[in-house]
Protein backbone atom coordinates (compact mmCIF):
# COMPACT_ATOMS: atom_id res chain seq x y z
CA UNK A 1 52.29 -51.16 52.80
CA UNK A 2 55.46 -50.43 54.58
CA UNK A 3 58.09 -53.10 52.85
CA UNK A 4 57.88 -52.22 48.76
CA UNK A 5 58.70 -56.27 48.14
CA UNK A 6 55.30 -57.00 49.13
CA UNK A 7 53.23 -53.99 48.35
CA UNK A 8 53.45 -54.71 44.57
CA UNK A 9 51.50 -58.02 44.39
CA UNK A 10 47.99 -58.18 45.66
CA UNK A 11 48.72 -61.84 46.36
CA UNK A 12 49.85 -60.64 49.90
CA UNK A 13 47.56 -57.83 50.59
CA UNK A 14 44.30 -59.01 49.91
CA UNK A 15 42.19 -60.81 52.81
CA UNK A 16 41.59 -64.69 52.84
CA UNK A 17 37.90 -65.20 51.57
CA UNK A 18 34.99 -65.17 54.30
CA UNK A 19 34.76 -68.64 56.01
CA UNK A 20 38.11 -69.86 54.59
CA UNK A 21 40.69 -70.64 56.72
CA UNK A 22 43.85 -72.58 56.10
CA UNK A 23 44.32 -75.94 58.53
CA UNK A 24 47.26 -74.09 60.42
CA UNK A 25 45.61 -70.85 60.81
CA UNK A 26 44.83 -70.21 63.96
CA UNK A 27 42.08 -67.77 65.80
CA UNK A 28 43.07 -64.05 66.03
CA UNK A 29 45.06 -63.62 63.00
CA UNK A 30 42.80 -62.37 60.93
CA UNK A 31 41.01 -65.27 59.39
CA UNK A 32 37.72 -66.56 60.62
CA UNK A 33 37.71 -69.73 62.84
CA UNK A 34 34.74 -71.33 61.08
CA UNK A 35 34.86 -74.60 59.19
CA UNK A 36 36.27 -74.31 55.85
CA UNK A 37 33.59 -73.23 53.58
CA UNK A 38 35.41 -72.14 50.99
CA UNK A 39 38.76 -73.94 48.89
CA UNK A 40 40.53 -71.48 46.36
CA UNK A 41 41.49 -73.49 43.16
CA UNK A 42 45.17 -74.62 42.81
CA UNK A 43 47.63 -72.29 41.42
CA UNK A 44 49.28 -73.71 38.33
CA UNK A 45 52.47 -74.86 39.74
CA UNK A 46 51.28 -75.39 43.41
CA UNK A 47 50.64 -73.11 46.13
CA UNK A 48 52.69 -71.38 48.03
CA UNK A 49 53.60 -73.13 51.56
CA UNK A 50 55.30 -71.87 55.20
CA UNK A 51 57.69 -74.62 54.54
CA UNK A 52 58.64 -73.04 50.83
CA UNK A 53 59.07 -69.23 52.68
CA UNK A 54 61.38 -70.45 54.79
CA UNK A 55 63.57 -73.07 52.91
CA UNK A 56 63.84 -69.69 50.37
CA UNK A 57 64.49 -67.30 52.98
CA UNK A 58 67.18 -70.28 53.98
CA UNK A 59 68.43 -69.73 50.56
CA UNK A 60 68.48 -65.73 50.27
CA UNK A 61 70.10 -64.87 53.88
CA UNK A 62 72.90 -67.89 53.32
CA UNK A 63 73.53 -66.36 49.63
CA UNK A 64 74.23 -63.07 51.90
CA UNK A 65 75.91 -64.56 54.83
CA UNK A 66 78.31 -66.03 51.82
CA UNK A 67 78.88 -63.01 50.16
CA UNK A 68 79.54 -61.41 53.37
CA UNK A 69 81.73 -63.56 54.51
CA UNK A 70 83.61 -63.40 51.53
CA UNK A 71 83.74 -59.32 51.67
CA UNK A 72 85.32 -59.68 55.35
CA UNK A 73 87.88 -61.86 54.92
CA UNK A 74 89.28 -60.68 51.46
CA UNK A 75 88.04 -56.94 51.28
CA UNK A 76 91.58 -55.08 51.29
CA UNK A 77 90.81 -52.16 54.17
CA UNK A 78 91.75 -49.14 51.32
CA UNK A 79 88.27 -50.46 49.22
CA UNK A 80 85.85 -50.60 51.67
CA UNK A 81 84.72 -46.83 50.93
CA UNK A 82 84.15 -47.54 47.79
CA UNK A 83 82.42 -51.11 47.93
CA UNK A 84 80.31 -49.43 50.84
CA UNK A 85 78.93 -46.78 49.06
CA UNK A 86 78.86 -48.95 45.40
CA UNK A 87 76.90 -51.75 47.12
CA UNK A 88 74.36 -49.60 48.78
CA UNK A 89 73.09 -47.34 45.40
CA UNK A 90 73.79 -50.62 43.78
CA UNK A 91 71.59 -52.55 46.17
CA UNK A 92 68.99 -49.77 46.33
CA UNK A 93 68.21 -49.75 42.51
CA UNK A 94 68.02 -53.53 42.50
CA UNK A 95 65.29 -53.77 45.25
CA UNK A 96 63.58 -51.08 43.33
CA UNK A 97 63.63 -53.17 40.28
CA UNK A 98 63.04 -56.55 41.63
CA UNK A 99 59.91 -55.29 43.52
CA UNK A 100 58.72 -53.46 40.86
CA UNK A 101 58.21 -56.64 38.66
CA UNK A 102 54.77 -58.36 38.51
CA UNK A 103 57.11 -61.90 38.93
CA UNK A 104 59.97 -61.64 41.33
CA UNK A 105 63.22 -62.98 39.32
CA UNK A 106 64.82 -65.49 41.19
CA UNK A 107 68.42 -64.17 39.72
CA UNK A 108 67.37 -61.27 40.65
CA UNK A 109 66.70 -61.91 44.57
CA UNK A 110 70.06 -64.03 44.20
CA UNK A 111 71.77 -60.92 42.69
CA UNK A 112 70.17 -58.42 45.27
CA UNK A 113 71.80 -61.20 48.19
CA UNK A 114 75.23 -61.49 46.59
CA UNK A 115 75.32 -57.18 46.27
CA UNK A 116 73.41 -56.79 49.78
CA UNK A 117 76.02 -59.53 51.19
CA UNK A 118 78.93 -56.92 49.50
CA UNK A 119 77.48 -54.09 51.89
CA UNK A 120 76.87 -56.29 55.19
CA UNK A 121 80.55 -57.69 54.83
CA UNK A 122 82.57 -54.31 54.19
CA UNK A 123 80.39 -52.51 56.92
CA UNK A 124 80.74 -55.28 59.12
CA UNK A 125 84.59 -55.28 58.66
CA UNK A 126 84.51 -51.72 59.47
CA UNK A 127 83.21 -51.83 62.77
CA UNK A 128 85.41 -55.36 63.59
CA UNK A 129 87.94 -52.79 62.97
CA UNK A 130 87.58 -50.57 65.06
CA UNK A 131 85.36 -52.45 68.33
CA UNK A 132 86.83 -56.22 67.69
CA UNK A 133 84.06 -59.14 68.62
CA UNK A 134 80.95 -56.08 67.90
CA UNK A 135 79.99 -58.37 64.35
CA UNK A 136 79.64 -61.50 66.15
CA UNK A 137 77.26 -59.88 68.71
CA UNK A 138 75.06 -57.98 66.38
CA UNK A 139 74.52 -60.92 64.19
CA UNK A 140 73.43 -62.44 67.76
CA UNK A 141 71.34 -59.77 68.35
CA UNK A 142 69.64 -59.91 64.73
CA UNK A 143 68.56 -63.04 65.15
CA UNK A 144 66.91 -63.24 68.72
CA UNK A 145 64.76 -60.01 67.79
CA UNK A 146 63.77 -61.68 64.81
CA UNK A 147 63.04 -64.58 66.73
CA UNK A 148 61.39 -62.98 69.60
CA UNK A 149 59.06 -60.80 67.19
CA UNK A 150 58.31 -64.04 65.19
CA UNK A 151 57.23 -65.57 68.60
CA UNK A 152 55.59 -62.69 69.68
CA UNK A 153 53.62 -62.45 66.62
CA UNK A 154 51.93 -66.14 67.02
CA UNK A 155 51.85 -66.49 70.62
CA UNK A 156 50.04 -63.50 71.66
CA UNK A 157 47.54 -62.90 68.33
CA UNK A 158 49.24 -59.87 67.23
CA UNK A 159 46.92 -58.38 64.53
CA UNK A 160 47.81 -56.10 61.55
CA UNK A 161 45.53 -53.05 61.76
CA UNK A 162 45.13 -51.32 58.08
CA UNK A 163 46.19 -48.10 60.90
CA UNK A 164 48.87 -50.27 61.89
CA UNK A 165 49.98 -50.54 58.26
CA UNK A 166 49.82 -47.29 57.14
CA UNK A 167 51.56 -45.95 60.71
CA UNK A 168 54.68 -47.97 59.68
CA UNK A 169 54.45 -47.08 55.76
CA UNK A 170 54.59 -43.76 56.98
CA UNK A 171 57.00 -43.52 59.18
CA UNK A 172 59.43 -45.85 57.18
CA UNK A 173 58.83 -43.78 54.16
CA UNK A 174 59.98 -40.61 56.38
CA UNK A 175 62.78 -42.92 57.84
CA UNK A 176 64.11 -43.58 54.33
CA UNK A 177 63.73 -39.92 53.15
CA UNK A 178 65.96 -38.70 56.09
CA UNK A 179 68.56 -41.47 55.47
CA UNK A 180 68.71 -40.97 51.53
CA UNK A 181 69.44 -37.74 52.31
CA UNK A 182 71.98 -37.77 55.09
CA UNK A 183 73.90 -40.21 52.55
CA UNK A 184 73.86 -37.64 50.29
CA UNK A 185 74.89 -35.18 52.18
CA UNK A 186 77.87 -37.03 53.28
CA UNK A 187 79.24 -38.10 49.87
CA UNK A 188 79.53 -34.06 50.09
CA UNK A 189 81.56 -34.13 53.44
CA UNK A 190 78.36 -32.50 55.12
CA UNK A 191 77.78 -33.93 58.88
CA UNK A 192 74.18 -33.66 60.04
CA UNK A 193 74.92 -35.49 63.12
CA UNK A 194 72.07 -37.83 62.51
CA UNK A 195 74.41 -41.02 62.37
CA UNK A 196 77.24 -42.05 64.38
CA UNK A 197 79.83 -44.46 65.28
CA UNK A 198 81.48 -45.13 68.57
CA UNK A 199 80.66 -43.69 71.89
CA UNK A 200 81.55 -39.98 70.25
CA UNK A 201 78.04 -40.30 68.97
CA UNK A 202 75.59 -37.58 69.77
CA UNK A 203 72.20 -38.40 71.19
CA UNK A 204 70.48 -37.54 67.77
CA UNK A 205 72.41 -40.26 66.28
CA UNK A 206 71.36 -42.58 69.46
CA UNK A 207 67.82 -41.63 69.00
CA UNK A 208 67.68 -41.91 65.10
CA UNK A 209 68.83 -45.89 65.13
CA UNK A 210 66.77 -46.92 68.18
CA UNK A 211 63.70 -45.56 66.33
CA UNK A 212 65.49 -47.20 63.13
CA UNK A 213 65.28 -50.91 65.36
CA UNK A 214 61.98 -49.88 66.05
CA UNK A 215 60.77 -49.58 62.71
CA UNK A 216 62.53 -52.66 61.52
CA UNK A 217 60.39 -54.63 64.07
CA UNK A 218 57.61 -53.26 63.18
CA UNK A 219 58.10 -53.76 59.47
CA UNK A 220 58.88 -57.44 60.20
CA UNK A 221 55.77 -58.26 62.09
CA UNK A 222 54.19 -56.80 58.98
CA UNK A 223 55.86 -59.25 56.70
CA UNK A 224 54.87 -61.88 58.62
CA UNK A 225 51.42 -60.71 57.84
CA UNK A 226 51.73 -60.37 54.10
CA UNK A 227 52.86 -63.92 54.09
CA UNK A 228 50.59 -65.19 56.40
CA UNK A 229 47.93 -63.92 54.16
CA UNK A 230 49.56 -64.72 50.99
CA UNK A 231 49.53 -68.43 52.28
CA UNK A 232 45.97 -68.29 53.19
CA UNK A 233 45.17 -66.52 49.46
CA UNK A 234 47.02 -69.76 48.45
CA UNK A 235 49.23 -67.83 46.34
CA UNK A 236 51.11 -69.34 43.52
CA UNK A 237 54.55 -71.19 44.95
CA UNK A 238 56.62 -68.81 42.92
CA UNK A 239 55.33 -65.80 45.04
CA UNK A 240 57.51 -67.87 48.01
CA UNK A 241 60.85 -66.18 46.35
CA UNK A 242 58.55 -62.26 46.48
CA UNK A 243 58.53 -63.43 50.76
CA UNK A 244 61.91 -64.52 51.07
CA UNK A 245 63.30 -61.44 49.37
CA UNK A 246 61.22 -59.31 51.54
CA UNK A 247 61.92 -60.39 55.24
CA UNK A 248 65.19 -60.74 54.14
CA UNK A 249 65.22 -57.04 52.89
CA UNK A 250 64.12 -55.97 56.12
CA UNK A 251 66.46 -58.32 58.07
CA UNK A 252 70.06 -56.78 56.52
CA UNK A 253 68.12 -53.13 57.77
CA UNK A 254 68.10 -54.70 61.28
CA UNK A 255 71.27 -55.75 61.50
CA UNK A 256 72.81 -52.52 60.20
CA UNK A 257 70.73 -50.70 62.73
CA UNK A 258 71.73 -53.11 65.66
CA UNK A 259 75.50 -52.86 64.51
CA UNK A 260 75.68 -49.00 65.04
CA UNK A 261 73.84 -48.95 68.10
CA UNK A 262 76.30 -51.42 69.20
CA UNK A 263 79.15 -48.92 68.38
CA UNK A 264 77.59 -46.62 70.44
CA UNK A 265 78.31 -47.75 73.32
CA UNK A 266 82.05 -48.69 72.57
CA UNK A 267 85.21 -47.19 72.82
């Protein structure tokens, strides 16, 4: 499973049972279109619901468009090194941790949004420095791809293929390898050319965040099958927050991605 958020409860990765299908679902996602044959018993607590994902996702991505916010406007320019390269190990162990936990804290999501909001506000204050109006059209941009892949995904029956899956686990996995160690490298001062900013970017930079988009996109539509079948396994309502934190894990990789390919073709 490509996004680590989901892959560590079975809630979202395990099939709806044979004949069951929830009274949204519709044909060609997955789930059978016979009559319901089947009712899972209630979760202590409830179930979780579409309408609890997104309130919670609601909750997560305005915790980080707070924090953010707050990073842009009062981030002095001589600390955004540091609070760029704190706020990303920082934010890396904490999805490690959060993920890794059978129940997803809720202060820790909140705490991963507040940190991840850190990061998206100094490196969006970077660029603003440098092209003025880019942060206002890559949060634009964020959006309508998530849109458009959300629409995509229920108005023409895309399915989740276990290939499809494992293609995107793959090449995320490889993604994140090469990234990891590119930031190493340039903690050192060591330029592999593999990222960029600004037109001055070489076409190995170009190449590495369009396939970085691409993988994003991909990684949502997979998301939107974990919860699709986590809703359909009628998972417990608490497992809402373990959705939320995901898409929204994969959203701030979107818009970082979109940002510097933005750059690129700025002077």
């Amino acid at each position: 499973m490509a996004n680590p958020v989901f892959s560590r409860s079975e809630t979202f990765s395990r099939r709806a049972p044979q004949g069951y299908q929830q009274p949204y679902a519709q044909p060609g996602y997955g789930y059978d279109a016979q009559p319901q044959a089947y009712e899972a018993p209630p979760a202590p607590g409830g179930v979780m619901t579409l309408d609890d994902v997104i309130a919670k996702t609601g909750i997560t991505l305005l915790v980080v468009f707070a924090a953010a916010a707050a990073t842009f406007v009062l981030m002095p320019p001589a600390l955004l090194t540091p609070a760029l390269i704190g706020s990303a190990i920082v934010g890396f162990i904490t999805v490690m941790f959060v993920a890794a936990r059978r129940r997803i804290p809720v202060g820790g999501v909140m705490f991963y949004a507040a940190i991840e909001g850190v990061f998206v506000g100094a490196f969006s204050k970077y660029f603003e420095y440098m092209f003025p109006g880019i942060v206002f059209s890559a949060v634009l941009a964020t959006f309508i791809a998530a849109g458009a892949t959300l629409a995509a995904y229920k108005f023409f029956n895309i399915r989740v293929t276990t290939k499809f899956r494992k293609f995107v686990t793959i090449a995320t996995v490889a993604m994140a390898g090469v990234l990891l160690v590119n930031f190493v490298l340039a903690l050192f001062s060591v330029d592999t050319g593999i990222r960029g900013v600004g037109s001055g970017a070489g076409w190995l930079a170009i190449g590495i965040s369009v396939l970085a988009v691409g993988l994003a996109v991909m990684n949502l539509i997979v998301d939107f099958d974990f919860i699709e079948r986590g809703i359909a396994s009628r998972a417990p309502a608490h497992e809402s927050w373990r959705a939320a934190f995901g898409v929204t894990v994969t959203m701030v990789w979107l818009y970082v991605e979109i940002l510097r390919i933005l750059s690129y073709f700025r002077d």
